[in-house]
C-alpha atoms as a PDB file:
ATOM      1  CA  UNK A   1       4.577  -7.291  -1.995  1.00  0.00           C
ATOM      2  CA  UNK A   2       1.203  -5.871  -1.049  1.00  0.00           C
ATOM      3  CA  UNK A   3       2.632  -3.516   1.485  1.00  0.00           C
ATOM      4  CA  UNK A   4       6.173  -2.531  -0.454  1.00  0.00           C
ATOM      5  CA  UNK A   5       3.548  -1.461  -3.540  1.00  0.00           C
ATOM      6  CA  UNK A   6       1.783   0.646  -0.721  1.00  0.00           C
ATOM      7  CA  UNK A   7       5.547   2.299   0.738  1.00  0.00           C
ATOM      8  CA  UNK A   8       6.672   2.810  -2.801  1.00  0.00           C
ATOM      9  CA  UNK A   9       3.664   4.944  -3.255  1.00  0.00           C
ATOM     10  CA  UNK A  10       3.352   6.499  -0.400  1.00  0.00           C
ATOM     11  CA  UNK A  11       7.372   7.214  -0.656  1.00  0.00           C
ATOM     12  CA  UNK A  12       6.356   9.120  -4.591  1.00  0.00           C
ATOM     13  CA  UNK A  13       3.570  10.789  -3.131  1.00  0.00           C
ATOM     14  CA  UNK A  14       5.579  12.856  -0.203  1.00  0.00           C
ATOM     15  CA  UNK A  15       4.276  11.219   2.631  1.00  0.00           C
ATOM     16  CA  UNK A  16       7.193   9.319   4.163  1.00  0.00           C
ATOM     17  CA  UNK A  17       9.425  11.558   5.808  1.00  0.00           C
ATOM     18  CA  UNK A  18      13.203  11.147   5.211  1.00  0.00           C
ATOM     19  CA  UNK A  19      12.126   8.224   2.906  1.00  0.00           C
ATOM     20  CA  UNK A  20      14.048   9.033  -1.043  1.00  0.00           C
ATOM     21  CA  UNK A  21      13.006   8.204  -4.581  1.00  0.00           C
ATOM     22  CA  UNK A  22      15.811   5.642  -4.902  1.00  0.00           C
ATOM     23  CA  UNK A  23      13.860   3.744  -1.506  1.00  0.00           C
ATOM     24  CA  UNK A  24      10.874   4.005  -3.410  1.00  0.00           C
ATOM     25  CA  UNK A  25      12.586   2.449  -6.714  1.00  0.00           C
ATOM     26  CA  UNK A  26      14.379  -0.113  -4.544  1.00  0.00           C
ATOM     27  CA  UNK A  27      10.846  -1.368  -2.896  1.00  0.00           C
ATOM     28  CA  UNK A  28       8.891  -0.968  -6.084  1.00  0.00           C
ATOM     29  CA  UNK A  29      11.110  -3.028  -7.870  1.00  0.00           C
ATOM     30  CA  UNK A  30      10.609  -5.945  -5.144  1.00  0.00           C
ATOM     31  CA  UNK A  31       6.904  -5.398  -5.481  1.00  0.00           C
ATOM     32  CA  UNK A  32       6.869  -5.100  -9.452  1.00  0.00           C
ATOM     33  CA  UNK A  33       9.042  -8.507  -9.528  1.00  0.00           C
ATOM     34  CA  UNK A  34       6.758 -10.349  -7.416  1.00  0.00           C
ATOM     35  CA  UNK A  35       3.614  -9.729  -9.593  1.00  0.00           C
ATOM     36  CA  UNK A  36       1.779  -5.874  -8.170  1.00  0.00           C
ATOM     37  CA  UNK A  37       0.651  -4.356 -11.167  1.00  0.00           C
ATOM     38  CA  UNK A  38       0.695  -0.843  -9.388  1.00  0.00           C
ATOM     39  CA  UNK A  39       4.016  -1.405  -8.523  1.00  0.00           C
ATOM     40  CA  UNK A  40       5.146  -2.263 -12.176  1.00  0.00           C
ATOM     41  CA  UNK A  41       2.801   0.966 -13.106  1.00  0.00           C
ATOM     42  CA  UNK A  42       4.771   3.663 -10.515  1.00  0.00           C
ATOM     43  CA  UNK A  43       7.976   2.175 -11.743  1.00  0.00           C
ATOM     44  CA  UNK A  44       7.028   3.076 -15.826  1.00  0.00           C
ATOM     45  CA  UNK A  45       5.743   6.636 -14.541  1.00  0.00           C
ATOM     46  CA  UNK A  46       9.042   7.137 -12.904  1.00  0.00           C
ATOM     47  CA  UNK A  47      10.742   6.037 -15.754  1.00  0.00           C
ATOM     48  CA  UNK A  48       8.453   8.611 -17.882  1.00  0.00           C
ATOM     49  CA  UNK A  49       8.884  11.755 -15.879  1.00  0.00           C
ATOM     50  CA  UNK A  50      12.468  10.837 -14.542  1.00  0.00           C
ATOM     51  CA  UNK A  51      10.895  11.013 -11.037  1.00  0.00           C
ATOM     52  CA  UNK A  52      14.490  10.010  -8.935  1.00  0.00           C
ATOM     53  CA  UNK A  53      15.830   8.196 -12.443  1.00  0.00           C
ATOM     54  CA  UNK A  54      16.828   9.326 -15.768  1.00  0.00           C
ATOM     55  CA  UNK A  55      14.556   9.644 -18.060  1.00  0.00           C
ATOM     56  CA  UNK A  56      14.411   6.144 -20.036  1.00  0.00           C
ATOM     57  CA  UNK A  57      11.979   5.531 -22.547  1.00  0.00           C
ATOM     58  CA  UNK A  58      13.107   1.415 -23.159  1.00  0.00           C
ATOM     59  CA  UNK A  59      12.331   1.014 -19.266  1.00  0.00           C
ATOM     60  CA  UNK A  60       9.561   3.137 -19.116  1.00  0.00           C
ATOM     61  CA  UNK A  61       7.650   0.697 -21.946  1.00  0.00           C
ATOM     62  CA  UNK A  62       9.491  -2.413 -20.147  1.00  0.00           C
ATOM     63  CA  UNK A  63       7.628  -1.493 -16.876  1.00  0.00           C
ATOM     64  CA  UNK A  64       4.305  -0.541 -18.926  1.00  0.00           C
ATOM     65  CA  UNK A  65       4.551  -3.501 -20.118  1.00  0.00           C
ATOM     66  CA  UNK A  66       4.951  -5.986 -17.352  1.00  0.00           C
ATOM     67  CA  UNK A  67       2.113  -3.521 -15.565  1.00  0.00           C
ATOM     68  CA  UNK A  68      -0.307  -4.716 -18.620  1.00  0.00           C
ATOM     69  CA  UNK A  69       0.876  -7.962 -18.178  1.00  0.00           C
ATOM     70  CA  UNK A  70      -0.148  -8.073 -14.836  1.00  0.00           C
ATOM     71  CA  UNK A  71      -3.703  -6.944 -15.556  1.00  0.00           C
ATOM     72  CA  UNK A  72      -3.489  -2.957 -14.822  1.00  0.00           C
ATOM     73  CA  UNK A  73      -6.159  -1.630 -17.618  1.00  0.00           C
ATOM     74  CA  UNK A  74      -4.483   1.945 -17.395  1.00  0.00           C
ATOM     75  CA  UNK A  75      -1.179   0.589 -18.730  1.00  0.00           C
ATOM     76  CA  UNK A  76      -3.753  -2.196 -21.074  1.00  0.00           C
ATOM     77  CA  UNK A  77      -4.826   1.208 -22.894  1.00  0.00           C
ATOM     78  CA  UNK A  78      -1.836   3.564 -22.695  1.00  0.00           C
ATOM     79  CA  UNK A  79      -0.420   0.394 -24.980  1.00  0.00           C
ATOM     80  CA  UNK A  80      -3.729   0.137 -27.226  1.00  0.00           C
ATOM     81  CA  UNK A  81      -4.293  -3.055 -25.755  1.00  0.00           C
ATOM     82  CA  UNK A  82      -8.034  -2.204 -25.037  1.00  0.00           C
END
């Protein structure tokens, strides 16, 4: 999960050539599901600027969510959690 969180990324940020957004959604997801709190966080951003996805607000806050849940402190405060 470690290293799909770091593809996914890397995928978003341009630096996989040939590699697509709907790669870095497929790998994210796998990540996101198995606990990586980054991974749930780069899935809710996608979801919020419609970065290779419609824009969806319900899966946006699902993924915010489950990135809280998983201890990421950006998504903790985005929800007012801290």
């Amino acid at each position: 999960p470690m290293a799909q969180e770091f593809y996914g990324k890397a995928i978003l940020d341009g630096k996989v050539d040939g590699a697509t957004d709907a790669m870095a959604l497929s790998v994210l997801s796998e990540a996101s599901e198995a606990g990586k709190a980054g991974a749930s966080m780069a899935l809710a951003e996608m979801f919020r600027d419609g970065k290779g996805v419609s824009v969806s607000p319900s899966e946006y806050l699902k993924y915010l969510r489950r990135a809280a849940n998983q201890g990421d402190e950006e998504a903790k405060q985005e929800l007012g959690l801290e």
